[in-house]
N, C-alpha and C. Protein backbone atom coordinates (compact mmCIF):
# COMPACT_ATOMS: atom_id res chain seq x y z
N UNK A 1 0.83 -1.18 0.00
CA UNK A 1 0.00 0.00 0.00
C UNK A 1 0.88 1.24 0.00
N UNK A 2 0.41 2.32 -0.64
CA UNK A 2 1.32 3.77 -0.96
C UNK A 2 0.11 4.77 -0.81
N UNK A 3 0.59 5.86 -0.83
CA UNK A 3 -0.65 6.72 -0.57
C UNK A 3 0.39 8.01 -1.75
N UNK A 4 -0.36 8.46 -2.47
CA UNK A 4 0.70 9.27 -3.45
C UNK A 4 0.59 10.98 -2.82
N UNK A 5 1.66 12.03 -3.12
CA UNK A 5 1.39 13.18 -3.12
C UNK A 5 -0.16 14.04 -2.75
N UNK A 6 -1.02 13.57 -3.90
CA UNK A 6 -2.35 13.78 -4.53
C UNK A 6 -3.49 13.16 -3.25
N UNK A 7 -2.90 12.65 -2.30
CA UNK A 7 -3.74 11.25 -1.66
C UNK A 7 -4.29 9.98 -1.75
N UNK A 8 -4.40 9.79 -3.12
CA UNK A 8 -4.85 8.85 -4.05
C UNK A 8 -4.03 7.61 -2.77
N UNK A 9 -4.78 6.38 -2.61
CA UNK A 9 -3.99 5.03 -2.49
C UNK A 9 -4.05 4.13 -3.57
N UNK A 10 -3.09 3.36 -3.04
CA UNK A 10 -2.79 2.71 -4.27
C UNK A 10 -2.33 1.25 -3.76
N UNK A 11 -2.87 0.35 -4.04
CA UNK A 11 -2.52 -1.28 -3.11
C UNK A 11 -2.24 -2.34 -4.53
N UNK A 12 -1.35 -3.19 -3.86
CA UNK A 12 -1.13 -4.24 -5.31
C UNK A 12 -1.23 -5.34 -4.38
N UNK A 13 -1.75 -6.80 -4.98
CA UNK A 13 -2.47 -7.84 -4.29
C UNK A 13 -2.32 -8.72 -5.01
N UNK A 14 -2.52 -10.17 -4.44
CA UNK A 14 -2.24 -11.09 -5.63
C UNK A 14 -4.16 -11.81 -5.50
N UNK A 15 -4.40 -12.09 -6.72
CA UNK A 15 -5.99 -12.86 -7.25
C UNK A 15 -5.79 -14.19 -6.91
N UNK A 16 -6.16 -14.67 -5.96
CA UNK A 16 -5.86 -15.78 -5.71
C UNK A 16 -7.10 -16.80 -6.96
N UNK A 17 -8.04 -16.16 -6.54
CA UNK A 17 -9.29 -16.90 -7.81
C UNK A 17 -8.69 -16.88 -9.45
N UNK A 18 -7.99 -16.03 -10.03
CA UNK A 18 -7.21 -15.88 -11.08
C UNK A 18 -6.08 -16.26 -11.33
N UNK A 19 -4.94 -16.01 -10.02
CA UNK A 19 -3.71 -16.17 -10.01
C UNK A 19 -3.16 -15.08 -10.60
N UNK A 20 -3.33 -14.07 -10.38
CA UNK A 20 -3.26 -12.77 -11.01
C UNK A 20 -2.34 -11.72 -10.16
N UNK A 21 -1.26 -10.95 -10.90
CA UNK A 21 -0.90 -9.47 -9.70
C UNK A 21 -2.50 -8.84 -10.32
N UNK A 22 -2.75 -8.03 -9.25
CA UNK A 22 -3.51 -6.90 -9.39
C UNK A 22 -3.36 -5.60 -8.56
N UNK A 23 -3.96 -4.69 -8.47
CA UNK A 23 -3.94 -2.94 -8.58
C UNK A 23 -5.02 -2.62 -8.33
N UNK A 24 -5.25 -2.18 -6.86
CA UNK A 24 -6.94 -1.13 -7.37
C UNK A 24 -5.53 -0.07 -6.80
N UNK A 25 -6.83 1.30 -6.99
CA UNK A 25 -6.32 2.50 -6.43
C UNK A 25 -7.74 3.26 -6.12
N UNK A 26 -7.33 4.12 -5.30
CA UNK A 26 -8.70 4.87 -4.53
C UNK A 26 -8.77 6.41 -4.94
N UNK A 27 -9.65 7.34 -5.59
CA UNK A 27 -9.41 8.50 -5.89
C UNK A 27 -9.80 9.55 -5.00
N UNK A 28 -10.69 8.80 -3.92
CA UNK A 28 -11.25 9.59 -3.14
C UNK A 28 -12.45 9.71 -2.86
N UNK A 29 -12.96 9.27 -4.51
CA UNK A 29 -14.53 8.54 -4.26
C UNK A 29 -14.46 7.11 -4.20
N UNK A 30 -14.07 6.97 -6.01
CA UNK A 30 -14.11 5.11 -6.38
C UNK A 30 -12.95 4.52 -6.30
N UNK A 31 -13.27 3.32 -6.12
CA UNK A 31 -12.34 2.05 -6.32
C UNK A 31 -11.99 1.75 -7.73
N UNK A 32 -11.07 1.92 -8.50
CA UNK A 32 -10.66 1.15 -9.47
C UNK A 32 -10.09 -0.02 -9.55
N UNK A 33 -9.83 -1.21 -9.84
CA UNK A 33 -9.23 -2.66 -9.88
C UNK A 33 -8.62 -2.85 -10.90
N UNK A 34 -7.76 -3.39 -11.24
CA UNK A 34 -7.22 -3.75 -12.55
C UNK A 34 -5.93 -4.73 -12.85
N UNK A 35 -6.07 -5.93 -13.84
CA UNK A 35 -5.01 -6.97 -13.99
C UNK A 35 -3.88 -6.12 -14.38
N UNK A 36 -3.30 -6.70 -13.77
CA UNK A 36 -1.29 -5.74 -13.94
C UNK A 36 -0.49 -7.05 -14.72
N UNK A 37 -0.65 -8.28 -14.17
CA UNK A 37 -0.13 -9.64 -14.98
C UNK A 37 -0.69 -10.83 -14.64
N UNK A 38 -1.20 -11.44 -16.19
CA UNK A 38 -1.79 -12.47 -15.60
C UNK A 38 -1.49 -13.79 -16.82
N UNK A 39 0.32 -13.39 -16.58
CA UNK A 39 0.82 -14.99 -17.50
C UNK A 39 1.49 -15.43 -16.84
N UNK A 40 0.55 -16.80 -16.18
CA UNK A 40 0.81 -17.69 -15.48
C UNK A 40 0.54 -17.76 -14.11
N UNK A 41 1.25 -17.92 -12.86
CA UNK A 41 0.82 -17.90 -11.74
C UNK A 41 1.56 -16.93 -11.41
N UNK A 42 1.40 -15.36 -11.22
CA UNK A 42 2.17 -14.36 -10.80
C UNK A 42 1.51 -13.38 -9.82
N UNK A 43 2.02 -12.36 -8.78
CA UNK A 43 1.68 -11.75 -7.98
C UNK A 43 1.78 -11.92 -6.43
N UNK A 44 2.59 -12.90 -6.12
CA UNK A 44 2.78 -13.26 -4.63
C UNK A 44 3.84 -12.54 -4.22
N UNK A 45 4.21 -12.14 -2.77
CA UNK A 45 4.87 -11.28 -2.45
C UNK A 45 5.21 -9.84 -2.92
N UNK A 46 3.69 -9.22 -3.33
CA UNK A 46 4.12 -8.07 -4.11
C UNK A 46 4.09 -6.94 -2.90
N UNK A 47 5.25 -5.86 -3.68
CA UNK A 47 5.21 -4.49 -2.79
C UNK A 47 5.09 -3.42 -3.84
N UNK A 48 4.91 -2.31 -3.35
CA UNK A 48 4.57 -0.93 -4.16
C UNK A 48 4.86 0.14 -3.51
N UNK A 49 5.65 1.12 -4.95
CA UNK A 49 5.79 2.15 -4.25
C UNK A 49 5.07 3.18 -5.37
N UNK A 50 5.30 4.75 -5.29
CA UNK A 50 4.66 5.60 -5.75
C UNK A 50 5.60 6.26 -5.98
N UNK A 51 6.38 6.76 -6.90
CA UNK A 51 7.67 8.08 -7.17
C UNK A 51 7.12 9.18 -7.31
N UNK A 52 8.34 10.16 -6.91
CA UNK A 52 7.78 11.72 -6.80
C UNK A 52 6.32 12.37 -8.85
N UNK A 53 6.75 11.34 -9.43
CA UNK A 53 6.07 12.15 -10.49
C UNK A 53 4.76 11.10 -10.70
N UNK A 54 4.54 10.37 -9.70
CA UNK A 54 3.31 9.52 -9.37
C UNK A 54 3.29 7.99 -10.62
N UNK A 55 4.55 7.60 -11.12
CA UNK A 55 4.54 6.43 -11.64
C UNK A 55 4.37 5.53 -10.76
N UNK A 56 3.73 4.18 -11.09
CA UNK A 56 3.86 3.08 -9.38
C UNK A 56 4.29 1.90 -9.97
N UNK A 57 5.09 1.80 -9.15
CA UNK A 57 6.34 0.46 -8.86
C UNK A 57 5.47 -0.62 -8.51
N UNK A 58 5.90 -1.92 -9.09
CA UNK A 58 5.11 -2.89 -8.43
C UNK A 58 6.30 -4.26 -7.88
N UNK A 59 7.04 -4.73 -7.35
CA UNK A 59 7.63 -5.89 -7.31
C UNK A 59 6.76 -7.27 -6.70
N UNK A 60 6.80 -7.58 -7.72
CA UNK A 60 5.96 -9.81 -7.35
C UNK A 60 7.34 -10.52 -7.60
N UNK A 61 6.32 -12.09 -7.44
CA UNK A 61 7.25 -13.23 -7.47
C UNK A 61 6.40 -14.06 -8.46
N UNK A 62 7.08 -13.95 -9.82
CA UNK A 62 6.49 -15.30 -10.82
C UNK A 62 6.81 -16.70 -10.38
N UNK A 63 5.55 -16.79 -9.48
CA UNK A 63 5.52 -18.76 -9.06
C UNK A 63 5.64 -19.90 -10.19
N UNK A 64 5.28 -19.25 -11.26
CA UNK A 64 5.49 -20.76 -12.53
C UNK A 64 6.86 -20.21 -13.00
N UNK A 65 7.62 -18.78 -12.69
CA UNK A 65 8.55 -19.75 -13.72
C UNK A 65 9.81 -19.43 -12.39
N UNK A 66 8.97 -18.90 -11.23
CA UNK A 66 10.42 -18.50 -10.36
C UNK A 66 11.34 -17.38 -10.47
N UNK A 67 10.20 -16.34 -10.64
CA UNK A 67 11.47 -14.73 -11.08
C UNK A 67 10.92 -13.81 -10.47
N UNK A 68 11.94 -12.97 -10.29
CA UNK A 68 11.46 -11.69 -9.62
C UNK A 68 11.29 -10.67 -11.03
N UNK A 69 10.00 -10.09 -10.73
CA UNK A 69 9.10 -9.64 -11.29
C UNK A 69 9.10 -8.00 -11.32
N UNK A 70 8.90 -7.04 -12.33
CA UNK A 70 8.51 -5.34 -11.79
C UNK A 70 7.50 -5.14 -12.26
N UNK A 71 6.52 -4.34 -12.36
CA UNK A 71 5.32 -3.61 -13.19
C UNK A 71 5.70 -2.01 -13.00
N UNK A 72 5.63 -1.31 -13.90
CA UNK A 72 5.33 0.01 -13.65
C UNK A 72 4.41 0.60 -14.80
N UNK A 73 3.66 1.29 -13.81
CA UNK A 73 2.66 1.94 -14.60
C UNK A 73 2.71 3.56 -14.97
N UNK A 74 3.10 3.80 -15.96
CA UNK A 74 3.44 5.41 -16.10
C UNK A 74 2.29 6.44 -16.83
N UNK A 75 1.02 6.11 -15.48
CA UNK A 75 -0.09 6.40 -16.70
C UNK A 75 -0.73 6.35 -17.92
N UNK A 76 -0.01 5.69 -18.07
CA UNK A 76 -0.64 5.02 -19.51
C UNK A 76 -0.88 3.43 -19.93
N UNK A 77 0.44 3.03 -19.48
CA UNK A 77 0.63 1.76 -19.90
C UNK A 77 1.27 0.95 -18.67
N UNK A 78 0.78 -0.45 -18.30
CA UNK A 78 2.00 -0.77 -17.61
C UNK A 78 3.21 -2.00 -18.52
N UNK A 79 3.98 -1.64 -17.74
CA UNK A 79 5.47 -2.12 -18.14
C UNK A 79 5.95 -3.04 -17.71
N UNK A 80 6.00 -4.09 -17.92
CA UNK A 80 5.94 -5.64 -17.16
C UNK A 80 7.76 -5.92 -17.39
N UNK A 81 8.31 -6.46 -16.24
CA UNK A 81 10.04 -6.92 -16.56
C UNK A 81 10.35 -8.13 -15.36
N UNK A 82 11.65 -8.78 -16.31
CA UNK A 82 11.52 -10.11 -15.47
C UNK A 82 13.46 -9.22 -14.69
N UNK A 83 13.19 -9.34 -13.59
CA UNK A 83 14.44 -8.42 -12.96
C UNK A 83 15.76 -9.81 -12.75
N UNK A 84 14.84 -10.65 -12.13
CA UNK A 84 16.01 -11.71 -11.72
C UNK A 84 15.36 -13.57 -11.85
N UNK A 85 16.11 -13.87 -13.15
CA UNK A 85 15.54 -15.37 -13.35
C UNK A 85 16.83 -16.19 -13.14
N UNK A 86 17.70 -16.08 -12.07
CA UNK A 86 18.93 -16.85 -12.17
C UNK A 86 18.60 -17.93 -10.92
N UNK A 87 17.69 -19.26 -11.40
CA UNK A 87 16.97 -20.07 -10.17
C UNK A 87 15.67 -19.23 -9.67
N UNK A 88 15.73 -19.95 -8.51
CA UNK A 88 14.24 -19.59 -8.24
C UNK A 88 14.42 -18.14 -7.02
N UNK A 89 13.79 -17.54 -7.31
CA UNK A 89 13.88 -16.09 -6.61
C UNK A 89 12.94 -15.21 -6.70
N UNK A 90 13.09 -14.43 -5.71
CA UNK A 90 11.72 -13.01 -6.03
C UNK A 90 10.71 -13.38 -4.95
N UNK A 91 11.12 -14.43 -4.20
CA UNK A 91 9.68 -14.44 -3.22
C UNK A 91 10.19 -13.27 -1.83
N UNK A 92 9.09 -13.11 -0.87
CA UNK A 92 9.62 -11.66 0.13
C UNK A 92 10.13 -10.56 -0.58
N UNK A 93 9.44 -10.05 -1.40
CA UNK A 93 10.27 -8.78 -2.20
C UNK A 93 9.51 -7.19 -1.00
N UNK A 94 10.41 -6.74 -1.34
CA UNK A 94 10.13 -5.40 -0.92
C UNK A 94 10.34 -4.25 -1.66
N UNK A 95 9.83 -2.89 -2.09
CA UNK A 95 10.00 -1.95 -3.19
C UNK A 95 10.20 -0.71 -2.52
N UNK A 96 10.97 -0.13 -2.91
CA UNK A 96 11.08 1.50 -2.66
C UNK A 96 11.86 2.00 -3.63
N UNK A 97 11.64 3.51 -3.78
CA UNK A 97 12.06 4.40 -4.74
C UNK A 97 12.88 5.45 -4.25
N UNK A 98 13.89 6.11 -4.39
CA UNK A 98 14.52 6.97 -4.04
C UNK A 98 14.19 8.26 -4.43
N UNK A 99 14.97 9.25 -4.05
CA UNK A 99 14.43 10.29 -4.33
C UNK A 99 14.52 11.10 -5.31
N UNK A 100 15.61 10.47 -6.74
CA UNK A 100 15.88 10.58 -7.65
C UNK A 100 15.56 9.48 -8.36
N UNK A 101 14.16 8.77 -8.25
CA UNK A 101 13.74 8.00 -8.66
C UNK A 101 13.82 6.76 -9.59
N UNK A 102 15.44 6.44 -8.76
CA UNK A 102 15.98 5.19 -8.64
C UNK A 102 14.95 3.73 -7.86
N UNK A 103 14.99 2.90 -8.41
CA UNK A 103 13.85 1.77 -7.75
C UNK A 103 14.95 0.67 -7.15
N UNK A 104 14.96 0.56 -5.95
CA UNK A 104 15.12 -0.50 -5.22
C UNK A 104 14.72 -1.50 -4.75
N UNK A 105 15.03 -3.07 -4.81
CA UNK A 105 13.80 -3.90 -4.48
C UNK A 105 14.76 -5.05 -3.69
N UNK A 106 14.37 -5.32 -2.07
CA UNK A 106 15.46 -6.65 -1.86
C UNK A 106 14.31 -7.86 -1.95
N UNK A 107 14.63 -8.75 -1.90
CA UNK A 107 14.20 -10.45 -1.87
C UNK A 107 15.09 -11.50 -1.76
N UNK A 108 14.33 -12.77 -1.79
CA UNK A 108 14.84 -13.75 -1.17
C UNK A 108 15.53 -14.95 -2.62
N UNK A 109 16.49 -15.47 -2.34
CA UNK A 109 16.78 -16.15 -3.76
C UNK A 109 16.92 -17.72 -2.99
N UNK A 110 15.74 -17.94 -3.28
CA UNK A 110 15.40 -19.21 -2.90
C UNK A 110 16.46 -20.78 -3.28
N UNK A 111 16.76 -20.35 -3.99
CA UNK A 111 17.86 -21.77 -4.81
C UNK A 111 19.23 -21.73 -4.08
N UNK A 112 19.73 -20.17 -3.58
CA UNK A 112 20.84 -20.95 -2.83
C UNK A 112 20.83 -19.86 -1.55
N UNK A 113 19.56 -19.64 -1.05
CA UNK A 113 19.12 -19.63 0.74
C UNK A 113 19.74 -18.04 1.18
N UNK A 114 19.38 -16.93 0.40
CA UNK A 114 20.52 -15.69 -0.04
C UNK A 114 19.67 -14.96 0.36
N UNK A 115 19.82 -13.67 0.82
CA UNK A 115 19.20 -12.27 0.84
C UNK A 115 19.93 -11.74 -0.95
N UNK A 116 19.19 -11.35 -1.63
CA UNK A 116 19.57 -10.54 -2.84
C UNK A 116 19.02 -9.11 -2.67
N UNK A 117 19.29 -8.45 -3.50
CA UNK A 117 18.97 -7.09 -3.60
C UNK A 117 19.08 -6.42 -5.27
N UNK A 118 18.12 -5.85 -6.19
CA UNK A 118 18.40 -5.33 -7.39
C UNK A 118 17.99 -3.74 -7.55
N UNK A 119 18.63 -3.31 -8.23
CA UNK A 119 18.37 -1.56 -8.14
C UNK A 119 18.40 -1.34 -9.86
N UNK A 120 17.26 -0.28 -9.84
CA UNK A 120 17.28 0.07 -11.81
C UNK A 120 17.76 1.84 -11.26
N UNK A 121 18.80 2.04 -12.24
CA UNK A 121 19.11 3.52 -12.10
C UNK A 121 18.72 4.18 -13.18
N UNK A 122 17.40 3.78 -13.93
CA UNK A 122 17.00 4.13 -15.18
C UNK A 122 17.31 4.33 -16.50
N UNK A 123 18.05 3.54 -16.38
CA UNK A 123 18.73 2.39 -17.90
C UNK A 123 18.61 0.81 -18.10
N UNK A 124 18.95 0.23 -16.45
CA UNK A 124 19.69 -0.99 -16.45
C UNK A 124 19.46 -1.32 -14.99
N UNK A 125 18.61 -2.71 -14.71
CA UNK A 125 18.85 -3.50 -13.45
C UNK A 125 20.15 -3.91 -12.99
N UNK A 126 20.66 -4.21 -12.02
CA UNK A 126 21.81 -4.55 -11.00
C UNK A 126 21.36 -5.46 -10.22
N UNK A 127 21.69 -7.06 -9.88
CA UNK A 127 21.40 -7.84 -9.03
C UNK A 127 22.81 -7.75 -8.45
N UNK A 128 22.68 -8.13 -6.97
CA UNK A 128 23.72 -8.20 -5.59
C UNK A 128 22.99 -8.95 -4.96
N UNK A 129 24.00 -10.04 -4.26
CA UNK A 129 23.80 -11.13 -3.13
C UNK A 129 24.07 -10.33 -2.19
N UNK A 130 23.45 -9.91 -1.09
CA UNK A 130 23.76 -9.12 -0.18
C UNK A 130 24.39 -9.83 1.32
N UNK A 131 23.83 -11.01 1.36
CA UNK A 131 24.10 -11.81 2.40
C UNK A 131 23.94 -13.21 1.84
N UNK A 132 25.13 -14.07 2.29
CA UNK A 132 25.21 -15.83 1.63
C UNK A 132 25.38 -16.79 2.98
N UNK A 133 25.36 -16.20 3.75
CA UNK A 133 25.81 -16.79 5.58
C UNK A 133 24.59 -17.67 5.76
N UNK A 134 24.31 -18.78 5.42
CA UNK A 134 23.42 -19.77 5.99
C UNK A 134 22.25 -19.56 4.83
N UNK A 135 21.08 -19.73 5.57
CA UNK A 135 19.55 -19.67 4.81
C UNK A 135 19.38 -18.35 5.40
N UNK A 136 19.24 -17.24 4.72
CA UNK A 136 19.03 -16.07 4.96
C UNK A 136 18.09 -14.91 4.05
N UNK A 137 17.36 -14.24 4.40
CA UNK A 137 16.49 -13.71 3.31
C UNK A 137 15.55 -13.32 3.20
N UNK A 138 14.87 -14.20 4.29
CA UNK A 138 13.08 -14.34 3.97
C UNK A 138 12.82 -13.18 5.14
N UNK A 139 11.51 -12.42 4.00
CA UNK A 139 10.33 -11.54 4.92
C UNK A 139 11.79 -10.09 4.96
N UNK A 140 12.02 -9.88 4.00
CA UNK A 140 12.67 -8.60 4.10
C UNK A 140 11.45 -7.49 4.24
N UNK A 141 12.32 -6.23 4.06
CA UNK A 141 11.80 -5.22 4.44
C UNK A 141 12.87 -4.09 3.95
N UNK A 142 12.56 -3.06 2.99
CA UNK A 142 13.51 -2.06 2.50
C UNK A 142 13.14 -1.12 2.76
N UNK A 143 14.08 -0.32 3.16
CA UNK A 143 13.90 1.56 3.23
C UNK A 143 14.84 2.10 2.62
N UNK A 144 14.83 3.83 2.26
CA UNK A 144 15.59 4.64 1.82
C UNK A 144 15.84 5.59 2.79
N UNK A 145 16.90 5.81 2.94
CA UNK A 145 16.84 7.10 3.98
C UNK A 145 17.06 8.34 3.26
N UNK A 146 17.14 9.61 4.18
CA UNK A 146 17.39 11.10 2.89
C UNK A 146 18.33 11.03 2.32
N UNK A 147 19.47 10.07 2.87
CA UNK A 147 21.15 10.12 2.02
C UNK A 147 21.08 9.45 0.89
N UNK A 148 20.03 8.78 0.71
CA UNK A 148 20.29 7.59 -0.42
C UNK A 148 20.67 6.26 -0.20
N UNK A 149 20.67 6.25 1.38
CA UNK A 149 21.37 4.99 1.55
C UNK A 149 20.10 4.00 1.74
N UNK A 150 20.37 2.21 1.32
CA UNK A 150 19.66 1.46 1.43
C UNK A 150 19.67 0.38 2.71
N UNK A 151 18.51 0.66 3.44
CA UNK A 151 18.13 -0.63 4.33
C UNK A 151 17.51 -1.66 4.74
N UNK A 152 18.11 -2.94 4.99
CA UNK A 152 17.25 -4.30 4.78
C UNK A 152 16.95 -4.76 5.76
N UNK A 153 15.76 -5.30 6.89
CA UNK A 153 15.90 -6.10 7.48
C UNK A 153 14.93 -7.32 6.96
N UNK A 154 15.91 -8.75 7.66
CA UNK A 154 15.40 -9.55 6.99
C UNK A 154 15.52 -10.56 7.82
N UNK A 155 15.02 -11.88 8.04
CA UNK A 155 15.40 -13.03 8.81
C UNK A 155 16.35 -13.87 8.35
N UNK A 156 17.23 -14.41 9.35
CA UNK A 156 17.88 -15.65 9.34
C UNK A 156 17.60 -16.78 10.17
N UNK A 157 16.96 -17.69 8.77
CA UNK A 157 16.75 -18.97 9.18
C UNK A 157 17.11 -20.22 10.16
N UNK A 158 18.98 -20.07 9.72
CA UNK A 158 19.97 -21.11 10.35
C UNK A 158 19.86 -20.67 11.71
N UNK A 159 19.59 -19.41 12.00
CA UNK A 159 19.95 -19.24 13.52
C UNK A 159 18.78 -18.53 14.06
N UNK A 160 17.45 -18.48 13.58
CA UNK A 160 16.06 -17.79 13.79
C UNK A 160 16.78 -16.40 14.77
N UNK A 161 17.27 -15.50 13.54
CA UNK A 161 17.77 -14.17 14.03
C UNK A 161 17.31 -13.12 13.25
N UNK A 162 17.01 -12.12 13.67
CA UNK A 162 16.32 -11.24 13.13
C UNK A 162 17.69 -10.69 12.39
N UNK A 163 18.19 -9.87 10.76
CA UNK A 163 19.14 -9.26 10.77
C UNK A 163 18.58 -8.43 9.94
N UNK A 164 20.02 -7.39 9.70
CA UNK A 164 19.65 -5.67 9.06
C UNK A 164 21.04 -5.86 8.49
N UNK A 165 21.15 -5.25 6.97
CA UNK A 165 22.12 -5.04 5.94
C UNK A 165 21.82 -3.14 5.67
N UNK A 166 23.21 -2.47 5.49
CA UNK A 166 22.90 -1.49 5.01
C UNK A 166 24.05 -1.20 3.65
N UNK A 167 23.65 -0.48 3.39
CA UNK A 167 24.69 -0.23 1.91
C UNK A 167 24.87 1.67 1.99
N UNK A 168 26.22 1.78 1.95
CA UNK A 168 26.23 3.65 1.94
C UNK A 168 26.63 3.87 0.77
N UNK A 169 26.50 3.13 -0.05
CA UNK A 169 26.96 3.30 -1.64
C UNK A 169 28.37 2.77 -2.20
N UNK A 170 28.86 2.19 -1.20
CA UNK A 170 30.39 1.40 -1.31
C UNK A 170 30.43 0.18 -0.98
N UNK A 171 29.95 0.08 0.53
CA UNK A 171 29.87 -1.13 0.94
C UNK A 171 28.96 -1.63 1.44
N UNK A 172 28.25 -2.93 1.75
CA UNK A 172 27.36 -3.80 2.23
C UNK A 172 27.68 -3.95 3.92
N UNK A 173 26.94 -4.01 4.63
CA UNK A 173 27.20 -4.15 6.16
C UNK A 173 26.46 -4.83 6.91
N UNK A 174 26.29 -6.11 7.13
CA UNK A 174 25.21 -6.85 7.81
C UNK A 174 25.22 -7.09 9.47
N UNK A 175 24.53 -6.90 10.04
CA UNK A 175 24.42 -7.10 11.52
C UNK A 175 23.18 -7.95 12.09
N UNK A 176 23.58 -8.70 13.20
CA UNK A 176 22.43 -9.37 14.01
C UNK A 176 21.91 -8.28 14.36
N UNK A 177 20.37 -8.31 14.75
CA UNK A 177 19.93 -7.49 15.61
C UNK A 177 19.25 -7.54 16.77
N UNK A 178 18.84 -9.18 16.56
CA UNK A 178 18.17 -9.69 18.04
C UNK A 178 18.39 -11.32 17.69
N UNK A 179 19.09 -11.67 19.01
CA UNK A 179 19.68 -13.46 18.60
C UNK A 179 19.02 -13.89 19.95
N UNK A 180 18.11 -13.51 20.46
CA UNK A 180 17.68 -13.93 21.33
C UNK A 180 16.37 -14.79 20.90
N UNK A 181 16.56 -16.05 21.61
CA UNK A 181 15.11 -17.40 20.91
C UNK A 181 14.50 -17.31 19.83
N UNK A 182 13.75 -18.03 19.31
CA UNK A 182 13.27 -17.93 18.02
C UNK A 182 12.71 -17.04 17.23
């Protein structure tokens, strides 16, 4: 869910009756709904964001073929892209946009137990393994802060630990943050 400039919300969901990503958005009166992708079994783990000129970001997880997924809709049209098909990946995605409306998205790369992370600087996607330390990954969570810098928290499996990765534009930095019981 995003709420834009304008107020407008804006939620992306997966059709479970279809198997569908979908999109409503709220104008203030009505509800609009609408299929965003519907080849094959796609739309699980989706997040959304809203950029300063009100385009909306969508990141899913294509369950039939195993990829991490984008939609963007630039008022007109949406724009469907497969970000990361190297094994099975893209489930727990999380989306945010920067403030130079760079798109950031972390998730989980299921095939070899990874926190990943991919960024479009509006040319060209970038995939990074951000963390490879055990089964690590699942149920992230991304932010931007005002610097530009990116933050992840995410679980680790092997040791049911909560952890946080940050990136200041050079380097990757991962920390426990609570190793206390499950």
């Amino acid at each position: 869910l995003a709420v834009d400039s304008g107020g407008d919300v804006h939620i992306s969901y997966y059709d479970n009756t279809n198997k569908d990503l979908k999109y409503a958005t709220y104008n203030g009166t009505a509800w609009t709904n609408t299929t965003v992708d519907s080849t094959g079994i796609v739309g699980f783990y989706t997040s959304l964001a809203v950029d300063s000129g009100g385009d909306v970001h969508i990141s899913y997880y294509d369950t039939t073929n195993g990829n991490l997924k984008s939609a963007r809709y630039n008022g007109t049209a949406w724009q469907k892209r497969v970000i990361d098909s190297t094994g099975n990946v893209g489930r727990y995605t999380s989306l945010a946009v920067d403030s130079g409306g760079d798109v950031h998205i972390s998730y989980y790369d299921d095939t070899n137990d990874d926190l990943k992370y991919a960024t479009y600087n509006g040319t060209a996607w970038t995939n990074t393994t951000v963390d490879s330390t055990g089964d690590v990954g699942a149920f992230t969570s991304l932010a931007m802060d005002s610097g530009g810098d990116v933050h992840i928290s995410y679980y680790d499996n092997t040791n049911d630990d909560l952890k946080y990765a940050t990136y200041n534009g050079t380097a990757w930095t991962n920390t426990t943050v609570d190793s206390t019981g499950d």
